[in-house]
Protein backbone atom coordinates (compact mmCIF):
# COMPACT_ATOMS: atom_id res chain seq x y z
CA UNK A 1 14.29 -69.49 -30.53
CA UNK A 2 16.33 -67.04 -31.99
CA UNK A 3 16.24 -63.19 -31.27
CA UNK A 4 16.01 -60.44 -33.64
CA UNK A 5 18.56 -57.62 -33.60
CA UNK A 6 17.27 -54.79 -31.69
CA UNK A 7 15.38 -52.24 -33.52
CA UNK A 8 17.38 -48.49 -34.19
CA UNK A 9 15.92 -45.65 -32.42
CA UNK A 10 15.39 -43.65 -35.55
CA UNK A 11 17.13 -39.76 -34.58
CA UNK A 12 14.92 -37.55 -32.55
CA UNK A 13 14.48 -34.08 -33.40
CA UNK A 14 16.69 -32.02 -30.55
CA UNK A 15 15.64 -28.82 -29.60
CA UNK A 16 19.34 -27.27 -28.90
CA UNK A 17 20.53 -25.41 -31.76
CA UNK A 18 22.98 -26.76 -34.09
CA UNK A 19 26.72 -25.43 -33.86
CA UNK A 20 26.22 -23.21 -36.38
CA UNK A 21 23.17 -20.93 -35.95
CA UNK A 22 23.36 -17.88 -33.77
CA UNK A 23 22.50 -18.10 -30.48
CA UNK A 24 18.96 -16.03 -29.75
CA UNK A 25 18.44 -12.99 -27.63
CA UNK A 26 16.81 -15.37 -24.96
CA UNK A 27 19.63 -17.93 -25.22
CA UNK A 28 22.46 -14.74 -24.43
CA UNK A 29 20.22 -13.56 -21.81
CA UNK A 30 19.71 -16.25 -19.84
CA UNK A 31 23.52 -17.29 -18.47
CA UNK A 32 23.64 -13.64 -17.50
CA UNK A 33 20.87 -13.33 -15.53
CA UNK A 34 22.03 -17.04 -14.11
CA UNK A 35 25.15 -15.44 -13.42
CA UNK A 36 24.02 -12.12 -11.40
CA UNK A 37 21.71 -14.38 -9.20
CA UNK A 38 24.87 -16.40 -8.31
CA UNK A 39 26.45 -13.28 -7.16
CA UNK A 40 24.04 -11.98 -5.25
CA UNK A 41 24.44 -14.26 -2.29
CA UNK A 42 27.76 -12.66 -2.10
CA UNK A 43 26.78 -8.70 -2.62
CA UNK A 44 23.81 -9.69 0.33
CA UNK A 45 26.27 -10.94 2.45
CA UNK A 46 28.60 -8.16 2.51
CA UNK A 47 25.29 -5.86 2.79
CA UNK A 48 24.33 -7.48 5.85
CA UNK A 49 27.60 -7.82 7.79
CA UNK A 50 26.90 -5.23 10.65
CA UNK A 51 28.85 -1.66 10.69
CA UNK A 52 31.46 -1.26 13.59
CA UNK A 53 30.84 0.61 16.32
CA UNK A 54 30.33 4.60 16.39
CA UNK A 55 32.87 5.72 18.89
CA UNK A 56 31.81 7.56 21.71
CA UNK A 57 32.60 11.17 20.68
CA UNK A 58 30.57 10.62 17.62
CA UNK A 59 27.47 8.32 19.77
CA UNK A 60 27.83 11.40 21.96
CA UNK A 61 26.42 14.34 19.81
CA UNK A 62 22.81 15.61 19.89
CA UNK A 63 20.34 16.27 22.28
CA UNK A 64 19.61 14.47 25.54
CA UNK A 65 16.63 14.75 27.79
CA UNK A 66 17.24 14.53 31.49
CA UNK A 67 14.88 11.57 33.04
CA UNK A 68 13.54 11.53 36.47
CA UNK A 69 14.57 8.25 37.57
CA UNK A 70 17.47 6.17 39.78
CA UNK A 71 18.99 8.68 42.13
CA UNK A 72 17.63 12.01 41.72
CA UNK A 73 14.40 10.74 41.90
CA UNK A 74 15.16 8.87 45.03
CA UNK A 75 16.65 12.08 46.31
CA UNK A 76 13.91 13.66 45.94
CA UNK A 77 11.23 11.07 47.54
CA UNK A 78 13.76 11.13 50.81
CA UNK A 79 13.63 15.00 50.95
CA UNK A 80 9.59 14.86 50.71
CA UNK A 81 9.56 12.36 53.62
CA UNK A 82 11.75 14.58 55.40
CA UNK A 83 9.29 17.58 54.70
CA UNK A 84 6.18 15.62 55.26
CA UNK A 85 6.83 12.58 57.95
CA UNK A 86 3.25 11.64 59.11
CA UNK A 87 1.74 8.92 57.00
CA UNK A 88 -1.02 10.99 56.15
CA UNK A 89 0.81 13.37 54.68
CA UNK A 90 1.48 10.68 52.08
CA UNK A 91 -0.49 13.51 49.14
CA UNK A 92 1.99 16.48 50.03
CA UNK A 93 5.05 14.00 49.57
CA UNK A 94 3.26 12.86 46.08
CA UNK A 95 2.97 16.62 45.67
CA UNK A 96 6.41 17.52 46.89
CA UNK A 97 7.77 14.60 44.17
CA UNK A 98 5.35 15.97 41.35
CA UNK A 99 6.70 19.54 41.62
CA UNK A 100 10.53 18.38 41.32
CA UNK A 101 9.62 16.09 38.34
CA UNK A 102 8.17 18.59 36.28
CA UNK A 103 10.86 21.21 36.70
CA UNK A 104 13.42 18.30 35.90
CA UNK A 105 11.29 17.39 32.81
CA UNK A 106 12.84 20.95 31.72
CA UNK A 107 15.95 20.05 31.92
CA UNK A 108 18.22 18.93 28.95
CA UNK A 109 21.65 18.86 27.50
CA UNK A 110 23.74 18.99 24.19
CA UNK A 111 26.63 18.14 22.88
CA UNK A 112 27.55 19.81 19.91
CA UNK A 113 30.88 21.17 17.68
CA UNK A 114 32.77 20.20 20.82
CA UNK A 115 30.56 21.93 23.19
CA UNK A 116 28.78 20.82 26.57
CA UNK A 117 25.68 22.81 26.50
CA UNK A 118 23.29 22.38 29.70
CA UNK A 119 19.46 24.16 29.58
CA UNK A 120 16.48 24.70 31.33
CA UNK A 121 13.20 25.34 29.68
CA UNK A 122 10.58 27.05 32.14
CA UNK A 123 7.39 28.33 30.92
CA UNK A 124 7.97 27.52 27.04
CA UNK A 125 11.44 29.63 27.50
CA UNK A 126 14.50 28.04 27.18
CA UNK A 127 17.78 29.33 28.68
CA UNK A 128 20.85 28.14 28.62
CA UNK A 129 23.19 27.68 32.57
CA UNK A 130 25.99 26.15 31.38
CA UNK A 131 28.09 25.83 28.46
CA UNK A 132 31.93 24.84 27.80
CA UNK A 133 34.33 23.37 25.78
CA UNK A 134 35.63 19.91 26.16
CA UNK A 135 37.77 17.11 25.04
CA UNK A 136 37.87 13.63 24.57
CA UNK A 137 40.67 12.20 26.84
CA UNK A 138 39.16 8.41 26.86
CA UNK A 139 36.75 6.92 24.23
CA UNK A 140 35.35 3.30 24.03
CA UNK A 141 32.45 1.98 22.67
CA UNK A 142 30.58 1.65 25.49
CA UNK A 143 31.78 5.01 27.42
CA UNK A 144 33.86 8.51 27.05
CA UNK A 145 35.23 10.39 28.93
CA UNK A 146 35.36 13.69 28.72
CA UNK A 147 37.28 16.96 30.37
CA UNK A 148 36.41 20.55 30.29
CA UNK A 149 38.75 23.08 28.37
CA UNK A 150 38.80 26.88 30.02
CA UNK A 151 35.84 28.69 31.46
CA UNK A 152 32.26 27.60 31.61
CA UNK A 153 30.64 30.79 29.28
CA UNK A 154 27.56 31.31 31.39
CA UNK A 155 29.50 31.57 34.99
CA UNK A 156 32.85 32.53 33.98
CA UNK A 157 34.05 29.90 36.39
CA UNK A 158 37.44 28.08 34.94
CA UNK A 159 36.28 24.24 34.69
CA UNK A 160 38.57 21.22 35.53
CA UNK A 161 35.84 18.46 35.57
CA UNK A 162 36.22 15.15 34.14
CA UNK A 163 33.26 13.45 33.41
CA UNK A 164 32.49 10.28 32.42
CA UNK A 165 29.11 9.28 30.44
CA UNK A 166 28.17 5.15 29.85
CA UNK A 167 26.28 4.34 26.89
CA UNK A 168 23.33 1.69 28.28
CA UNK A 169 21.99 1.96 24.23
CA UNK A 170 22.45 4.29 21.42
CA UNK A 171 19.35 6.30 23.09
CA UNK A 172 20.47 6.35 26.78
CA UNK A 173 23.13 7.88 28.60
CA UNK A 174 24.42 8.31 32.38
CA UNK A 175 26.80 10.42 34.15
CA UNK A 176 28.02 11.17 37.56
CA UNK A 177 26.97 14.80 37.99
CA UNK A 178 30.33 16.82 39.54
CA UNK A 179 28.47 18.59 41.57
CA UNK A 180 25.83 16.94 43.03
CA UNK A 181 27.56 14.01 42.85
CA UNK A 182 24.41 11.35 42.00
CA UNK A 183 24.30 9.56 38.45
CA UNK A 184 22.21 11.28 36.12
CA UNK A 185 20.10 9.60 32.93
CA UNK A 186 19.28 11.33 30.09
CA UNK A 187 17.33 9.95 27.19
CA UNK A 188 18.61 11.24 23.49
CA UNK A 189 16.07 13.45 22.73
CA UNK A 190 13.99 12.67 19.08
């Protein structure tokens, strides 16, 4: 048995334009828009890479809100059982506690143009009891510390403290107070 030649394919029409005709809007248009969604991997990545670290002296500025907690608060539930020692006197410590919170809940500091600004808002009135100049003499991203330059403006007193204040977040800050000597939290106030 003999075979017979293989039948041509006869030429099937193609649907990519010939060398010669002009490429269409669609045809230009495409490759571009190919070509930005290959580079946008690379513009997303760069976007997303996270910014260093604020240092301290810049973290530091703003407003921070003194919170009743850790030490002082503490403090202040020893000096109620002190005041009130009988067990049933457990409402007049509560009381005692209450009192100290709510004046503390008036308390707040600000760091501003190079400034250490403490105040104390009673009764809707603030008024500020402390407020001095002071520089940077260590700064890391996780603490600063800081010394005072000259006089405090309220008192008049000359000011030689160094101070050091730990970042736990970007919202929450702690200090050894100089003169009380207990750390002190303050929450940055929104």
């Amino acid at each position: 048995m003999r075979r017979s030649p293989p039948a041509e394919n006869p030429p099937q029409p193609t649907t990519a334009p010939s060398a010669t005709a002009a490429p269409t809007a669609v045809e230009t248009a495409a490759p571009t828009a190919t070509a930005a969604a290959t580079a946008a991997p690379t513009a997303t990545a760069a976007v997303e890479a996270p910014p260093p670290p604020k240092p301290g002296k810049d973290k530091i500025v703003g407003m921070w809100m003194f919170s009743f907690e850790g030490e002082p608060k503490a403090k202040a539930e020893e000096e109620a059982k002190k005041k009130y020692p009988k067990d049933a006197d457990q409402a007049k410590r509560d009381e005692y506690v209450k009192k100290i919170a709510e004046t503390a809940a008036g308390e707040w500091i600000e760091y501003k143009d190079g400034y250490y600004i403490s105040h104390v808002t009673e009764k809707g009135k603030d008024k500020i009891v402390a407020k001095m100049k002071y520089e940077v003499t260590k700064d890391e991203s996780s603490s600063i510390t800081m010394k005072a330059v000259g006089k405090d403006e309220i008192s008049k007193k000359e000011m030689k403290d160094e101070v050091a204040v730990s970042f736990k977040d970007d919202d929450t800050i702690s200090m050894v107070d100089p003169g009380k000597k207990i750390t002190l939290i303050f929450k940055r106030k929104k």
